[in-house]
N, C-alpha and C. Protein backbone atom coordinates (compact mmCIF):
# COMPACT_ATOMS: atom_id res chain seq x y z
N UNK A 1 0.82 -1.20 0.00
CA UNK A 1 0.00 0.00 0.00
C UNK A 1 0.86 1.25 0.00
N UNK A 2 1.58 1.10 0.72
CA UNK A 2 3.06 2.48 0.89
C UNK A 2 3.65 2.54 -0.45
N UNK A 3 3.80 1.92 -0.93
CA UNK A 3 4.46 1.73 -2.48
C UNK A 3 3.75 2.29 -3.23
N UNK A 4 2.27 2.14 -3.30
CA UNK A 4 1.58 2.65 -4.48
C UNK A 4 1.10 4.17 -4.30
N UNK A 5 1.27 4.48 -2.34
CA UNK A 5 0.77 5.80 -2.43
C UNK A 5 2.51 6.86 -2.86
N UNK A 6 3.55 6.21 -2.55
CA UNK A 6 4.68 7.17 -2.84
C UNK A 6 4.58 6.74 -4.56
N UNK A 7 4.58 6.42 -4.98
CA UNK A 7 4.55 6.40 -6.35
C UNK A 7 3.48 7.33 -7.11
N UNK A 8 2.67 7.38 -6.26
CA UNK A 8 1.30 8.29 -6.81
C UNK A 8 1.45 9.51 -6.74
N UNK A 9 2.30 10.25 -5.38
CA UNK A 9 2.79 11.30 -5.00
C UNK A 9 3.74 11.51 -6.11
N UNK A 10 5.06 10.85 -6.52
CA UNK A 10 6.00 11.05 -7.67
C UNK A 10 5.26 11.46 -8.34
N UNK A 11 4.01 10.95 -8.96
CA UNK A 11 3.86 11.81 -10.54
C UNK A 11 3.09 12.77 -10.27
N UNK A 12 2.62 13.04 -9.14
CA UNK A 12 1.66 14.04 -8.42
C UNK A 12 2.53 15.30 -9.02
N UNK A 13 3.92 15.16 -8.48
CA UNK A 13 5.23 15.95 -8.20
C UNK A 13 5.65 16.30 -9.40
N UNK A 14 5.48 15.19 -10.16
CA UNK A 14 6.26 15.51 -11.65
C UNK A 14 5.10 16.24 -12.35
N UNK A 15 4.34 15.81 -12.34
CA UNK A 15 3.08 16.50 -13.26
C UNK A 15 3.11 17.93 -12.82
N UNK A 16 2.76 18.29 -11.70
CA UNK A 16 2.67 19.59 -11.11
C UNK A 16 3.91 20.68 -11.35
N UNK A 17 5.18 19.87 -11.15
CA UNK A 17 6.10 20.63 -11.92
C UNK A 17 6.40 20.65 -13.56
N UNK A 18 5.71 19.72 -13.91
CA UNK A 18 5.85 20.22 -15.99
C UNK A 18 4.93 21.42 -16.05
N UNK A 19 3.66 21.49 -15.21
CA UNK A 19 2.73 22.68 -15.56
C UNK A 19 3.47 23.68 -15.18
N UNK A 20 4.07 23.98 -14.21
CA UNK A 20 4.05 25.11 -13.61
C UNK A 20 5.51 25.61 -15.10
N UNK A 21 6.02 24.60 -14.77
CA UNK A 21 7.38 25.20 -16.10
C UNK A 21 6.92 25.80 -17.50
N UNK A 22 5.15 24.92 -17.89
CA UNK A 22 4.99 25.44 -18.89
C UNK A 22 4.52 26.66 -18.80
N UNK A 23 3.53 26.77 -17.41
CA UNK A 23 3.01 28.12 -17.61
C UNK A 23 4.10 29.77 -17.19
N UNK A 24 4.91 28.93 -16.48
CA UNK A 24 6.07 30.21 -16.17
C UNK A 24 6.56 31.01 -17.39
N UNK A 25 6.75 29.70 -18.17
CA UNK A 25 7.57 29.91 -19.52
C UNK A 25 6.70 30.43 -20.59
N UNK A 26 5.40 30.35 -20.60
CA UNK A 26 4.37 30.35 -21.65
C UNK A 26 4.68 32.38 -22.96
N UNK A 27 4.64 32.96 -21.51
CA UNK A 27 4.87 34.34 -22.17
C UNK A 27 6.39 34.49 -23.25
N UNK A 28 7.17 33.96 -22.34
CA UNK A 28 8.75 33.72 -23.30
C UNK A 28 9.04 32.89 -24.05
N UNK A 29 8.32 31.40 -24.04
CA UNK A 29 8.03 30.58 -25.22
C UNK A 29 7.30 31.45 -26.69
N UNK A 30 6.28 32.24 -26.28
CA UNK A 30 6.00 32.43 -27.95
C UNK A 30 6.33 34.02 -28.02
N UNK A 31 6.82 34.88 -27.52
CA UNK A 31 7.99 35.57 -27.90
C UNK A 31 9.48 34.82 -28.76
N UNK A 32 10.02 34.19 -27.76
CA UNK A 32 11.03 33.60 -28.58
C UNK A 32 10.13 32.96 -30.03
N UNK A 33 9.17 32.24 -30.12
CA UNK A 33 9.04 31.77 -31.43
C UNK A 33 8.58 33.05 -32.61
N UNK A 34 8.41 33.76 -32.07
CA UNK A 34 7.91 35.11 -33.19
C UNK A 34 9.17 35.75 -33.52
N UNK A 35 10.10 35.69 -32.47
CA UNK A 35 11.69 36.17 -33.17
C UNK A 35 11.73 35.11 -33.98
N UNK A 36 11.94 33.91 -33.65
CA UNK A 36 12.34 33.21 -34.46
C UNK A 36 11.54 32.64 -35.60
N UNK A 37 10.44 32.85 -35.98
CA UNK A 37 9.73 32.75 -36.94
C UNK A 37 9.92 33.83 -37.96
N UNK A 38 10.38 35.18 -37.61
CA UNK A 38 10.75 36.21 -38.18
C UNK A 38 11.88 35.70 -38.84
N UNK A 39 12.96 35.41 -38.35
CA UNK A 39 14.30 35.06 -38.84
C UNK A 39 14.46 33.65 -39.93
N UNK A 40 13.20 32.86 -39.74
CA UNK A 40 13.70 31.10 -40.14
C UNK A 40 12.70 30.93 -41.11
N UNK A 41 10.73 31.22 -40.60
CA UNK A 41 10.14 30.72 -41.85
C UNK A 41 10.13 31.55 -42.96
N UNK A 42 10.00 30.54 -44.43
CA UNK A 42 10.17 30.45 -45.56
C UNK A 42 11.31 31.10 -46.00
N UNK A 43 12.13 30.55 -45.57
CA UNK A 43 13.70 30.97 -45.90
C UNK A 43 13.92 30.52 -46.88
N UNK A 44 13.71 29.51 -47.67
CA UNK A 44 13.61 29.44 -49.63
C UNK A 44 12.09 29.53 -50.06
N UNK A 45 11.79 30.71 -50.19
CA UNK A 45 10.29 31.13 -50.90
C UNK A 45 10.33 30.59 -52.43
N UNK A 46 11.46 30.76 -53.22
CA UNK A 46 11.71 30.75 -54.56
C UNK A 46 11.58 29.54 -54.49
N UNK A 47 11.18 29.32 -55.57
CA UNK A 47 10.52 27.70 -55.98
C UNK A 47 9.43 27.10 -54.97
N UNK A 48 8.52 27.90 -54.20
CA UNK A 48 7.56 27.38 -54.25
C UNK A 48 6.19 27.60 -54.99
N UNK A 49 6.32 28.32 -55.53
CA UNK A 49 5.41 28.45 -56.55
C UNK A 49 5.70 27.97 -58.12
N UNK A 50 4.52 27.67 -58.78
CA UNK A 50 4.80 26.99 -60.22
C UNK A 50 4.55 27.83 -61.37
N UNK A 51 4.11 28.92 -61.11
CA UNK A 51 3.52 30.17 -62.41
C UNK A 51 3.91 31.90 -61.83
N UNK A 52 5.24 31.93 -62.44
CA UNK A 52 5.09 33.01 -61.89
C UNK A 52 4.85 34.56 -62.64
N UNK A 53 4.27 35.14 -62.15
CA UNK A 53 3.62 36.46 -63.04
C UNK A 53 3.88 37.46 -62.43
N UNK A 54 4.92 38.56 -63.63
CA UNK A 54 5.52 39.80 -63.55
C UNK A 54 4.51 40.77 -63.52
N UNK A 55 5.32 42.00 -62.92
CA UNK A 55 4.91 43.24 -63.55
C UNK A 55 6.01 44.14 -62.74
N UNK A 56 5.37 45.62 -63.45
CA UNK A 56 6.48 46.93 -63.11
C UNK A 56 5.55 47.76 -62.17
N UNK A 57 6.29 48.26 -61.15
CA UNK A 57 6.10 49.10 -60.07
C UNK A 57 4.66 50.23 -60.69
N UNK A 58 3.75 49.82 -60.02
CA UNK A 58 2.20 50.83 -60.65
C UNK A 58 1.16 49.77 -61.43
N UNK A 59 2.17 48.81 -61.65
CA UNK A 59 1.09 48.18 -62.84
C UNK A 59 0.65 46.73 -61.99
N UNK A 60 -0.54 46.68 -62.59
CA UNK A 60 -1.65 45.58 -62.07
C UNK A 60 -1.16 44.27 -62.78
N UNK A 61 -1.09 43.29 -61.74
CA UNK A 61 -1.04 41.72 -62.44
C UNK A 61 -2.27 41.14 -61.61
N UNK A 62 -2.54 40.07 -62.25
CA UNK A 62 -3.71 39.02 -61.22
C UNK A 62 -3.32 38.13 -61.40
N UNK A 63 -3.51 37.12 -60.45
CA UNK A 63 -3.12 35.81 -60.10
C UNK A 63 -4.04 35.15 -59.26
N UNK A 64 -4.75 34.01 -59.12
CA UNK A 64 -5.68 33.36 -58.60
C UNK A 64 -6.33 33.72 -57.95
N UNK A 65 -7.31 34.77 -58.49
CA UNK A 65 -8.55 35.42 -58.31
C UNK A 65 -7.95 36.63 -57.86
N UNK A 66 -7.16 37.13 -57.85
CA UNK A 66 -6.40 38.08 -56.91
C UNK A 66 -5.67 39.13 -57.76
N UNK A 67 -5.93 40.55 -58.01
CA UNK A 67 -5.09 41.73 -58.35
C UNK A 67 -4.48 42.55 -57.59
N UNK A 68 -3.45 42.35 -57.75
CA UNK A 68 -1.96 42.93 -56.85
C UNK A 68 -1.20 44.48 -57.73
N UNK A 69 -1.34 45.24 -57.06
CA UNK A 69 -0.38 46.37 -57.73
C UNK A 69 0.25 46.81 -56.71
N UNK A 70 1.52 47.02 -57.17
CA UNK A 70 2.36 47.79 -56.25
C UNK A 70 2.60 49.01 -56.19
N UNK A 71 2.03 50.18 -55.76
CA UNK A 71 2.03 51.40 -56.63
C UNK A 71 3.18 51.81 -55.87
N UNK A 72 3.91 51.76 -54.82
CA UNK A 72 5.54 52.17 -54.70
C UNK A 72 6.14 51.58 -53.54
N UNK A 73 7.42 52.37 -53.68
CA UNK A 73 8.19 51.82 -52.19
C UNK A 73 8.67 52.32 -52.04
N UNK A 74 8.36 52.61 -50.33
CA UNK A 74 9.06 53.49 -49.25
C UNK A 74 10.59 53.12 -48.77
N UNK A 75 11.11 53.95 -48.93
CA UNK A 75 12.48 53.82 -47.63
C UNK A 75 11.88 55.12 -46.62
N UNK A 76 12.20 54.37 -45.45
CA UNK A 76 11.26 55.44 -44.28
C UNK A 76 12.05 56.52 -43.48
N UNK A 77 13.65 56.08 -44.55
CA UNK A 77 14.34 58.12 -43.92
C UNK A 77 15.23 57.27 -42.82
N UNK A 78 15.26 56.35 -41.97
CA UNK A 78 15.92 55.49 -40.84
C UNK A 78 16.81 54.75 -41.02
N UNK A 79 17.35 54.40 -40.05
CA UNK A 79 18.51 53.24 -40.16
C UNK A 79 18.57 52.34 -38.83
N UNK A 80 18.40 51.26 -39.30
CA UNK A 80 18.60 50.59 -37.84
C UNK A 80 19.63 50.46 -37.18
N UNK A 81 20.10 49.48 -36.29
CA UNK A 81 21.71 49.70 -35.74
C UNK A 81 22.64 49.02 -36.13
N UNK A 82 21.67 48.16 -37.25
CA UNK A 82 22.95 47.72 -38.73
C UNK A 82 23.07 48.46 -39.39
N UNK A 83 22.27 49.62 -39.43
CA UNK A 83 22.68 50.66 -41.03
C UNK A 83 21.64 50.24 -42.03
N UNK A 84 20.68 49.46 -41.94
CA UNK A 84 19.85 48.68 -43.02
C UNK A 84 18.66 50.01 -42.67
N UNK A 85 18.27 50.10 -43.78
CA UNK A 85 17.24 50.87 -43.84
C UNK A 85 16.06 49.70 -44.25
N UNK A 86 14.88 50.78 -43.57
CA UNK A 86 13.48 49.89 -43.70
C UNK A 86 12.35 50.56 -44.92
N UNK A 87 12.53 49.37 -45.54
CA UNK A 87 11.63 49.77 -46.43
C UNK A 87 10.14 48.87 -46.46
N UNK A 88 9.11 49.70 -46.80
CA UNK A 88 7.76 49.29 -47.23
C UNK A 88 7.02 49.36 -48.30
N UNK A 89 6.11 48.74 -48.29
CA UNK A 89 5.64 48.74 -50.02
C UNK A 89 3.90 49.43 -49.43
N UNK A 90 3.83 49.97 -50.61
CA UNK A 90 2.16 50.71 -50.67
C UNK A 90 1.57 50.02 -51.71
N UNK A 91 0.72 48.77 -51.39
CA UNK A 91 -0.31 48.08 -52.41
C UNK A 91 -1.44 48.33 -52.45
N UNK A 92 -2.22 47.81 -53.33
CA UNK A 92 -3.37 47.93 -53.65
C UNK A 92 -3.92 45.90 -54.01
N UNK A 93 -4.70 45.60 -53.58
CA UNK A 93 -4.92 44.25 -53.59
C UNK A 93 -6.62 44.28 -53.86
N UNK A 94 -6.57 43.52 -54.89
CA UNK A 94 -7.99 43.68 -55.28
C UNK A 94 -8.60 41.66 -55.05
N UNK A 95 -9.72 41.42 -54.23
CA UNK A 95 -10.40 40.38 -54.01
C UNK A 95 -11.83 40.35 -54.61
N UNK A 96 -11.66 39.69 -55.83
CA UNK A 96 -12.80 38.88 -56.74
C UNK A 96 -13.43 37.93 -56.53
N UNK A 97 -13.34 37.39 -55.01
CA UNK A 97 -13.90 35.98 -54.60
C UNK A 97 -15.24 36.83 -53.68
N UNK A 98 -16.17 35.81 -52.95
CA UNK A 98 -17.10 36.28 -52.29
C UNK A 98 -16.52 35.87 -50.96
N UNK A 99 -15.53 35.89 -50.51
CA UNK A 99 -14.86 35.73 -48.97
C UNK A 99 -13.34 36.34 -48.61
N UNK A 100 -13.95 37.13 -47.43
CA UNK A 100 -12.78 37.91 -46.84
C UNK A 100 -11.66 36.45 -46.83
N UNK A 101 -10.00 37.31 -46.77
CA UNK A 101 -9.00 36.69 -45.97
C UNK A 101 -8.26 37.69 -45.42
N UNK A 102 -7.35 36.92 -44.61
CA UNK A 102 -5.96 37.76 -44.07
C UNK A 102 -4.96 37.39 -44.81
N UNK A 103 -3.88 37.96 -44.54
CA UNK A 103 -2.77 37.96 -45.38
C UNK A 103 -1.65 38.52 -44.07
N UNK A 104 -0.57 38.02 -44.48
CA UNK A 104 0.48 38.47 -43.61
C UNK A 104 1.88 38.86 -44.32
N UNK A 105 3.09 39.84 -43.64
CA UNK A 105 4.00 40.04 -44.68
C UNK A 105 4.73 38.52 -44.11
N UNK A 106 4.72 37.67 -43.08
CA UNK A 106 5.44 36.39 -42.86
C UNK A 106 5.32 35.75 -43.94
N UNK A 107 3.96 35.38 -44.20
CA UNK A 107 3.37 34.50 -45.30
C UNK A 107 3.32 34.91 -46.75
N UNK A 108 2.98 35.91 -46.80
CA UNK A 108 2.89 36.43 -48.29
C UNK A 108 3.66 37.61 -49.30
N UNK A 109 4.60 37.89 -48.78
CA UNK A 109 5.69 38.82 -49.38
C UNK A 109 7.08 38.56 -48.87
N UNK A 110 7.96 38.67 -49.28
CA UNK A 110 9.06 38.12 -49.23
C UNK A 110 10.23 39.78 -50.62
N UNK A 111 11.30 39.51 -50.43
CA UNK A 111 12.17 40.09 -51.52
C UNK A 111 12.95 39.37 -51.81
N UNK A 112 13.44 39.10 -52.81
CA UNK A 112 14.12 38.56 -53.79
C UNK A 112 15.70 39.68 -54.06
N UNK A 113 16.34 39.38 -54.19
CA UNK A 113 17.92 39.64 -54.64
C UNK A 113 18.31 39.04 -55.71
N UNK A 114 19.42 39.95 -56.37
CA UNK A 114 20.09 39.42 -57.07
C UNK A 114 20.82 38.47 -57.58
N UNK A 115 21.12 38.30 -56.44
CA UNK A 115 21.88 36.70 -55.53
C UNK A 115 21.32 35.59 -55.72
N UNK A 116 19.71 35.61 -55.34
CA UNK A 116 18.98 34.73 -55.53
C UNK A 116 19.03 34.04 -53.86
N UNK A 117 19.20 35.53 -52.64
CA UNK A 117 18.98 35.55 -51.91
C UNK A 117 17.47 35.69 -51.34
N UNK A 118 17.29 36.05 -50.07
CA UNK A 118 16.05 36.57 -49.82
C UNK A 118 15.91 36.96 -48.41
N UNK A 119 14.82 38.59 -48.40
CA UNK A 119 14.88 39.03 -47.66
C UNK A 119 13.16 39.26 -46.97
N UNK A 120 12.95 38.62 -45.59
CA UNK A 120 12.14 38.59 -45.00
C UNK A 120 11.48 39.90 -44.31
N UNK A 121 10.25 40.11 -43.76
CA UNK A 121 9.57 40.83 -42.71
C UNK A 121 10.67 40.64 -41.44
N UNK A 122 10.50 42.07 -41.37
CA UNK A 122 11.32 42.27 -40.25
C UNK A 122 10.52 42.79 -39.01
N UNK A 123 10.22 42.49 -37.98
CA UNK A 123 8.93 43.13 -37.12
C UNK A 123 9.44 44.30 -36.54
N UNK A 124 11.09 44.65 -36.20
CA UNK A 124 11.10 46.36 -35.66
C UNK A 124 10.63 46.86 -36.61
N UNK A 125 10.83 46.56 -38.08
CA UNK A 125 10.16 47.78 -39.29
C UNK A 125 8.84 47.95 -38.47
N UNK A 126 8.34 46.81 -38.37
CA UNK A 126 6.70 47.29 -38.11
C UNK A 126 6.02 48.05 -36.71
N UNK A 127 7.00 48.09 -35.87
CA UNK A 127 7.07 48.89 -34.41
C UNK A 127 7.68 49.93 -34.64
N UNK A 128 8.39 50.51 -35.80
CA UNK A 128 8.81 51.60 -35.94
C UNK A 128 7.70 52.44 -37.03
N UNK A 129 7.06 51.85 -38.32
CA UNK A 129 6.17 52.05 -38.71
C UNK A 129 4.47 52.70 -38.24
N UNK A 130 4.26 51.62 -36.99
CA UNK A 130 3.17 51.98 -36.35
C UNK A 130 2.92 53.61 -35.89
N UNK A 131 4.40 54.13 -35.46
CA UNK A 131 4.43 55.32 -34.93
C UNK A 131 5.40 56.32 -35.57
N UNK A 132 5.18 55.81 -37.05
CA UNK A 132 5.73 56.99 -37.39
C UNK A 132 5.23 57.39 -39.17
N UNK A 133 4.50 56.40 -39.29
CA UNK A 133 4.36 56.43 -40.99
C UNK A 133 2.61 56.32 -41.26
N UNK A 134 2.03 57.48 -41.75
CA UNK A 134 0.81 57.65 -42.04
C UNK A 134 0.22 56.33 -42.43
N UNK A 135 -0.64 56.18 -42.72
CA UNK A 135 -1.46 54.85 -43.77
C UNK A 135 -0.42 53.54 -43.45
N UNK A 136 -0.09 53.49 -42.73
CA UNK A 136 0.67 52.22 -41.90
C UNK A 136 -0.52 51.48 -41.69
N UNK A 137 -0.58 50.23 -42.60
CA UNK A 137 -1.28 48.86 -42.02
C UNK A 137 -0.78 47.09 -41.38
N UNK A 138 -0.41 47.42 -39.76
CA UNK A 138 0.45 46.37 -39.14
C UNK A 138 -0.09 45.19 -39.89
N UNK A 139 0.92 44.02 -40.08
CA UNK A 139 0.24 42.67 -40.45
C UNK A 139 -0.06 42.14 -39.42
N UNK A 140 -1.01 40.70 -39.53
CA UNK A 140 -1.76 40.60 -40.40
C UNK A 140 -3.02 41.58 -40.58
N UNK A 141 -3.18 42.03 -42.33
CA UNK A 141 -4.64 42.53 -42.37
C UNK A 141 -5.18 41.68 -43.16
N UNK A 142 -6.83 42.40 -43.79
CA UNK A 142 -7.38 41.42 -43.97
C UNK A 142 -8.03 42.19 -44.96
N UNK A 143 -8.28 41.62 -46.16
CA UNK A 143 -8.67 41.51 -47.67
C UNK A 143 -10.21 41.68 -47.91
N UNK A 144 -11.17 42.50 -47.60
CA UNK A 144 -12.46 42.19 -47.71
C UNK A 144 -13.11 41.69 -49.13
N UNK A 145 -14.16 40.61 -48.45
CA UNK A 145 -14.81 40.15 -50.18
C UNK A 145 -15.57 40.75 -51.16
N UNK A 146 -15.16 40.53 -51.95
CA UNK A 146 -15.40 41.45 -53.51
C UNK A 146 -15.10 42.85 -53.34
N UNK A 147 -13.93 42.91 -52.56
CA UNK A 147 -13.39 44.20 -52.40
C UNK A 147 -11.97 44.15 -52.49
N UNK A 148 -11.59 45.93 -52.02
CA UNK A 148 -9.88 46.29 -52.95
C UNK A 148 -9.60 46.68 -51.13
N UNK A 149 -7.90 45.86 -50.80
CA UNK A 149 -7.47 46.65 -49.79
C UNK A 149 -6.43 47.30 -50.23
N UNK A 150 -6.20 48.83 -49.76
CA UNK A 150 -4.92 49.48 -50.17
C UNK A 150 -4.21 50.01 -48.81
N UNK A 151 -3.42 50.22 -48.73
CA UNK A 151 -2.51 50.49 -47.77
C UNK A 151 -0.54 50.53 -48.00
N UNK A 152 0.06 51.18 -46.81
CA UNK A 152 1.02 50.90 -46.54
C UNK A 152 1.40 49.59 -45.35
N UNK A 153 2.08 48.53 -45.82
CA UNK A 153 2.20 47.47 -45.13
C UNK A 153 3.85 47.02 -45.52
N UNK A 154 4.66 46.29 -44.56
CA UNK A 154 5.82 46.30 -44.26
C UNK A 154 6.17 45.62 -43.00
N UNK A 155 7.55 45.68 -42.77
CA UNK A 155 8.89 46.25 -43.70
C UNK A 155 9.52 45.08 -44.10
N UNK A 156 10.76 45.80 -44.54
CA UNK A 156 12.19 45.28 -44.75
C UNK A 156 13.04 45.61 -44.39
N UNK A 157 14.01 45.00 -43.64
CA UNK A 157 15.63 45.68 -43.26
C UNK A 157 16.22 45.55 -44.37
N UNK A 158 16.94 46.82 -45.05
CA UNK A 158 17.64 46.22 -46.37
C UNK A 158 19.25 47.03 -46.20
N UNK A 159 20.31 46.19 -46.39
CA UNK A 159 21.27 46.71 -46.63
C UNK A 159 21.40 47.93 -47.45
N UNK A 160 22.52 48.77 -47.12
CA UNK A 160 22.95 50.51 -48.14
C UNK A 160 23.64 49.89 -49.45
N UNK A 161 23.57 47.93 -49.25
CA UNK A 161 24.35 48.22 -50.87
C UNK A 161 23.07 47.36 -51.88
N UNK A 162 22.35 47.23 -50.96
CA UNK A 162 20.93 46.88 -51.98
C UNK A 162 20.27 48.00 -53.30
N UNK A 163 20.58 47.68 -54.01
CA UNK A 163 20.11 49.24 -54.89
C UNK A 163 18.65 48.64 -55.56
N UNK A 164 18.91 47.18 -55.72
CA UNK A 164 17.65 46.66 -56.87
C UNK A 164 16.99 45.71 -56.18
N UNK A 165 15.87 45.04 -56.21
CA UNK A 165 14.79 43.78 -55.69
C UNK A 165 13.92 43.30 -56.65
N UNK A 166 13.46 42.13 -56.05
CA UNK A 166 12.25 42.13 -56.43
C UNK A 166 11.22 41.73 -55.44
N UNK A 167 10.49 42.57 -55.74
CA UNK A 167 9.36 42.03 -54.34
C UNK A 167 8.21 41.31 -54.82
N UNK A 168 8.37 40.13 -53.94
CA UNK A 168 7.36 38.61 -54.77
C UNK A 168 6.11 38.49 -53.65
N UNK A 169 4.97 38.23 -54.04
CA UNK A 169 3.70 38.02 -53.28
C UNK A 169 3.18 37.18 -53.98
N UNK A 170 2.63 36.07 -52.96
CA UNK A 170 2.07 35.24 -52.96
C UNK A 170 0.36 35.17 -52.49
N UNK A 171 -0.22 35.16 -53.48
CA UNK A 171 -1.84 35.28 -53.65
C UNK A 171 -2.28 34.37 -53.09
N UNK A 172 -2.76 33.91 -52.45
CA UNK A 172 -2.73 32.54 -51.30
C UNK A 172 -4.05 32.80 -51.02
N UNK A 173 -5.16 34.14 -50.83
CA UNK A 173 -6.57 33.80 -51.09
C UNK A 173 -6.34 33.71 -49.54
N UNK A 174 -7.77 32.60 -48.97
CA UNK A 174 -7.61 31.95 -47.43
C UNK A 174 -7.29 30.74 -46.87
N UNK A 175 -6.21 30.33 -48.35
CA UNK A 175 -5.45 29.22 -47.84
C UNK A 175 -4.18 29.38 -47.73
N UNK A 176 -3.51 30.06 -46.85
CA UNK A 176 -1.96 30.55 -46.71
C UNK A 176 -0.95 29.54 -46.80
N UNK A 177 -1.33 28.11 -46.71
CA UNK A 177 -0.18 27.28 -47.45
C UNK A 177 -0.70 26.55 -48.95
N UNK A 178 -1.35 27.64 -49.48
CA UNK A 178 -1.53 26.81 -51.08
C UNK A 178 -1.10 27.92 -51.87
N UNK A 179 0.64 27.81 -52.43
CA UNK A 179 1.21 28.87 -53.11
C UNK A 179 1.40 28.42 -54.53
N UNK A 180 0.51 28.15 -55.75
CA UNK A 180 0.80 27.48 -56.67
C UNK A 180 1.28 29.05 -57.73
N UNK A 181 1.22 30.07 -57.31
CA UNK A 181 1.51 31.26 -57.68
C UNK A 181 2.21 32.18 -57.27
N UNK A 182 2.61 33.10 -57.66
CA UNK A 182 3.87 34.09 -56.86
C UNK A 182 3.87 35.44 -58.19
N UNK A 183 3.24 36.46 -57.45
CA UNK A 183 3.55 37.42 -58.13
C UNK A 183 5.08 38.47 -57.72
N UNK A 184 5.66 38.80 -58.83
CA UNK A 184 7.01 39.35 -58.99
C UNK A 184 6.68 40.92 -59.87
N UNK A 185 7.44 42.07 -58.53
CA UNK A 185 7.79 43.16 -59.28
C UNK A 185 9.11 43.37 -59.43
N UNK A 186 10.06 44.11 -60.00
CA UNK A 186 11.17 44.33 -59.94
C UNK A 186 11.23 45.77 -59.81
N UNK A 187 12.24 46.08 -58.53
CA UNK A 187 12.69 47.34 -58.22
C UNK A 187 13.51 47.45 -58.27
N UNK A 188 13.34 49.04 -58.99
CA UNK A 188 15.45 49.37 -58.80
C UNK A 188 15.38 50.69 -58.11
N UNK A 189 16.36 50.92 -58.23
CA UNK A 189 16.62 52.66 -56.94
C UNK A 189 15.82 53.31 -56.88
N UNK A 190 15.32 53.79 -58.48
CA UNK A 190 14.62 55.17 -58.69
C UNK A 190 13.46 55.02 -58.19
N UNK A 191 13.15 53.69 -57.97
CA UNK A 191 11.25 53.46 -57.55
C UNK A 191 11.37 53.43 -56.44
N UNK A 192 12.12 53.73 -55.87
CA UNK A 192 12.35 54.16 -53.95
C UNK A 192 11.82 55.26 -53.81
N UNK A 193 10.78 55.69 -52.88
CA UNK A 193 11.18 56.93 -52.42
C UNK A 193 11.42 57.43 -51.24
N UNK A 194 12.27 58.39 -51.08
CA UNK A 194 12.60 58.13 -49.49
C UNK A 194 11.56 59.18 -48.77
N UNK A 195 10.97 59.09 -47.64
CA UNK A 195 9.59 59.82 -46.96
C UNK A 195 10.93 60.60 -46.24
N UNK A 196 10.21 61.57 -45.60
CA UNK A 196 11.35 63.15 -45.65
C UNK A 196 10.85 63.13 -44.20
N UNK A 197 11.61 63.74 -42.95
CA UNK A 197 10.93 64.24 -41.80
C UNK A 197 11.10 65.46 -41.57
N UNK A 198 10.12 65.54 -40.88
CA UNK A 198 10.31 67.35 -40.15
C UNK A 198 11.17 67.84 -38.77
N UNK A 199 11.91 68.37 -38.97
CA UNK A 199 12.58 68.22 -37.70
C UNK A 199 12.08 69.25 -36.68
């Protein structure tokens, strides 16, 4: 009988201490995963899509039910404490289906290099954005049905020797892992513009 009640107590003990570790930890567990989701997912975007469809900075492409224009891109005047300046894009996204989605810059925009590198959402862009850049829309937003969302949405940390990109979006609708498409603009310097402050 002594045997089965100290044994019962052990996992009493053990159980009670896995909770408490998880819940101590719970706030710094998904912090750490949002840094690190920032830094790791879709770190080869290129080649997951099978059709991919161009256009030039202003001009409208569509892709699975979905019209994407990029009408420009910001550099926001800053530098972080690499020296990378943050840049954002001002779209216009047009939804032809009869159902809202969200969209995120994790999931659905990405930049492309020369290299055949690639450069992710960076979330200080977007804590520096919130409070300082008009028509700032934090991700995720959300696409209303049979309707156009436009906004400024971002960023990017981009190196001072980045001069050219391409910035690729993925039309994904409200299935954010079905990328059989990837729309591509190509930027070069002049389609920068840099937003000015007042001092």
């Amino acid at each position: 009988m002594r045997k089965y009640t100290l044994t019962a107590l052990l996992l009493c003990a053990a159980m009670a201490l896995t909770a408490a570790a998880g819940c101590s930890d719970n706030g710094t567990s998904r912090s750490m995963s949002i840094t690190s989701q920032e830094q790791t997912v879709n770190t080869n975007n290129e080649g997951r899509a099978d059709n991919e469809v161009t256009a030039a900075v202003s001009e409208k492409a569509s892709a699975n039910k979905t019209g994407f224009t990029l009408n420009r891109v910001i550099d926001a005047g800053t530098r972080n404490d690499k020296n990378e300046r943050f840049i954002y894009l001002d779209i216009t996204i047009d939804n032809s289906t009869d159902k809202e989605y969200e969209l995120s810059m994790i999931n659905n925009f990405y930049l492309l290099l020369g290299d055949g590198s690639e450069i992710h959402y960076h979330v200080g862009s977007q804590l520096y954005a919130t409070n300082n850049i008009d028509g700032y829309i934090p991700s995720p937003f959300t696409v209303p049905a049979s309707g156009k969302f436009s906004g400024i949405v971002g960023g990017f940390a981009v190196g001072e020797d980045v001069k050219d990109f391409t910035v690729c979006f993925f039309p994904t609708l409200n299935e954010p892992n079905y990328t059989p498409d990837v729309i591509k603009v190509d930027v070069s310097e002049s389609d920068v513009a840099v937003l000015t402050h007042s001092t």
